[in-house]
C-alpha atoms as a PDB file:
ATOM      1  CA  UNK A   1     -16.433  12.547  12.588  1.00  0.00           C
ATOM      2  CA  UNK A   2     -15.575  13.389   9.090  1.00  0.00           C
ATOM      3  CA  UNK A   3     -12.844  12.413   7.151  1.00  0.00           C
ATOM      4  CA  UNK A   4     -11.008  15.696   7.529  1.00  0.00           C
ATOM      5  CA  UNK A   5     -10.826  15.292  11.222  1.00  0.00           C
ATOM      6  CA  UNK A   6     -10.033  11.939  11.037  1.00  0.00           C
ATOM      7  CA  UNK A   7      -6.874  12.391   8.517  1.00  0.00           C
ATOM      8  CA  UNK A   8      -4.284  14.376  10.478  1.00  0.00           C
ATOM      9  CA  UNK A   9      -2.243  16.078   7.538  1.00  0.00           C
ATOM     10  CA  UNK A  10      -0.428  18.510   9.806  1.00  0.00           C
ATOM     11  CA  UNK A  11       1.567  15.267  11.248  1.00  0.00           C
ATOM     12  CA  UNK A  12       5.141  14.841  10.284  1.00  0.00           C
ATOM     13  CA  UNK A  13       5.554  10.697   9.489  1.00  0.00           C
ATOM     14  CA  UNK A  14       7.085   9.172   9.864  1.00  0.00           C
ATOM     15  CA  UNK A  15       7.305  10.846  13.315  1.00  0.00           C
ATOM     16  CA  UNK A  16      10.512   8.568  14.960  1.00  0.00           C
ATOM     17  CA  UNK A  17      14.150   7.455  13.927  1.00  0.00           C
ATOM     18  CA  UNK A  18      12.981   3.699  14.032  1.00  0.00           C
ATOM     19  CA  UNK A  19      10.274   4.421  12.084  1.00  0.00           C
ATOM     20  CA  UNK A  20      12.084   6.252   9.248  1.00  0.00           C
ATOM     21  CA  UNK A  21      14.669   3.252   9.646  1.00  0.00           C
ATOM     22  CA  UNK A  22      11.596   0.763   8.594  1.00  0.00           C
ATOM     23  CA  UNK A  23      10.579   2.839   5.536  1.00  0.00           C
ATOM     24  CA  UNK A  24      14.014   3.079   4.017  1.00  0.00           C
ATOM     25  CA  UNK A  25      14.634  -1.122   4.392  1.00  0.00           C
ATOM     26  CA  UNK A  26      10.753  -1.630   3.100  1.00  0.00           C
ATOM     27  CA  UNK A  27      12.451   0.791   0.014  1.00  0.00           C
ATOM     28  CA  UNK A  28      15.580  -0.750  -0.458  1.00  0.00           C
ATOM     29  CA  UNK A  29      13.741  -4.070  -0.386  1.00  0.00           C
ATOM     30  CA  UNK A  30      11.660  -2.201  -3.364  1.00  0.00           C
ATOM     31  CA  UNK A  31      14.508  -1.005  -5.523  1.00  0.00           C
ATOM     32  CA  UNK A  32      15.489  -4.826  -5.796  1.00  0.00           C
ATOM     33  CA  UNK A  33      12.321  -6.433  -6.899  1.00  0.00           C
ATOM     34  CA  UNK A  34      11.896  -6.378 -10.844  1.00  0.00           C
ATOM     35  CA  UNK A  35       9.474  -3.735 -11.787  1.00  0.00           C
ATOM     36  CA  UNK A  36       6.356  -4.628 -12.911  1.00  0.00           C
ATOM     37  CA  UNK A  37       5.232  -4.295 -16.630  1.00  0.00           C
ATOM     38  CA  UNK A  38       1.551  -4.278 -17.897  1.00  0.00           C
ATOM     39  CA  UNK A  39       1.585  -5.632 -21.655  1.00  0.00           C
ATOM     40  CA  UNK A  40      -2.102  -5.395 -22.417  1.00  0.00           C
ATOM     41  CA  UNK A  41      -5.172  -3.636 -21.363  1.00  0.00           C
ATOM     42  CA  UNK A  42      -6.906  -6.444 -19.494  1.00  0.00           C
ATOM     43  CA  UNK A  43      -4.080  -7.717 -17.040  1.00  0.00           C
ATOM     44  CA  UNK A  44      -4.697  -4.898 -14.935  1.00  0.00           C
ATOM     45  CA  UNK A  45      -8.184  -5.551 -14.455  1.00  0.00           C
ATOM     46  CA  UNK A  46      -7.922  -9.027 -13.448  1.00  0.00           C
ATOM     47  CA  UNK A  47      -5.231  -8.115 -10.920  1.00  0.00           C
ATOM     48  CA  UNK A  48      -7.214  -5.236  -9.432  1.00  0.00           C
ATOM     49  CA  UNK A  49     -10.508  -7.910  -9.040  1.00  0.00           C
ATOM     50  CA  UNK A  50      -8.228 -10.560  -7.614  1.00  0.00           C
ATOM     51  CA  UNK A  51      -6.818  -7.695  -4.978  1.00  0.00           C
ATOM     52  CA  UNK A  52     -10.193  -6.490  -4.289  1.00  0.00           C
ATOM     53  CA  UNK A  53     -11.660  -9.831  -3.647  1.00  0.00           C
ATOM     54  CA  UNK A  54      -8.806 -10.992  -1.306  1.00  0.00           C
ATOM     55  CA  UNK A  55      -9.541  -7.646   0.710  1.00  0.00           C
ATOM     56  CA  UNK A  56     -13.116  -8.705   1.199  1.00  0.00           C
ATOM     57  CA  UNK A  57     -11.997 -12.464   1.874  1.00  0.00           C
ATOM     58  CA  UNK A  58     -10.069 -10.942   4.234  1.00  0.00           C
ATOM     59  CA  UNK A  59     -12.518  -8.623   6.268  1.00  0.00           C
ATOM     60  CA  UNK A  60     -14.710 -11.558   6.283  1.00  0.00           C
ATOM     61  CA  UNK A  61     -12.410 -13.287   8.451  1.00  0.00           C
ATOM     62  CA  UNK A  62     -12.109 -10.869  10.797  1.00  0.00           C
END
């Protein structure tokens, strides 16, 4: 199966009420968090490894 037949771009989402419900709390929620600010060039780095390895901790697990 390729990856065009697996991504189904042709589907409205989300597809119910409840669903679009979810998505605006989960934004609201957003809107009230402080944004986050990068101040130099190698902060963003470290944050990406640290995400990247807690993805792999976590597939490990499963």
């Amino acid at each position: 199966m390729t990856r065009e037949q697996k991504l189904d771009t042709k589907k409205l989402w989300p597809s119910s009420e409840e669903e679009l419900a979810q998505v605006r709390r989960f934004n609201k929620t957003l809107a009230r968090l402080p944004r986050f600010r990068i101040r130099n060039r190698v902060a963003p780095l470290v944050i990406q490894a640290l995400l990247r390895v807690g993805q792999v901790g976590g597939a490990f697990k499963l």
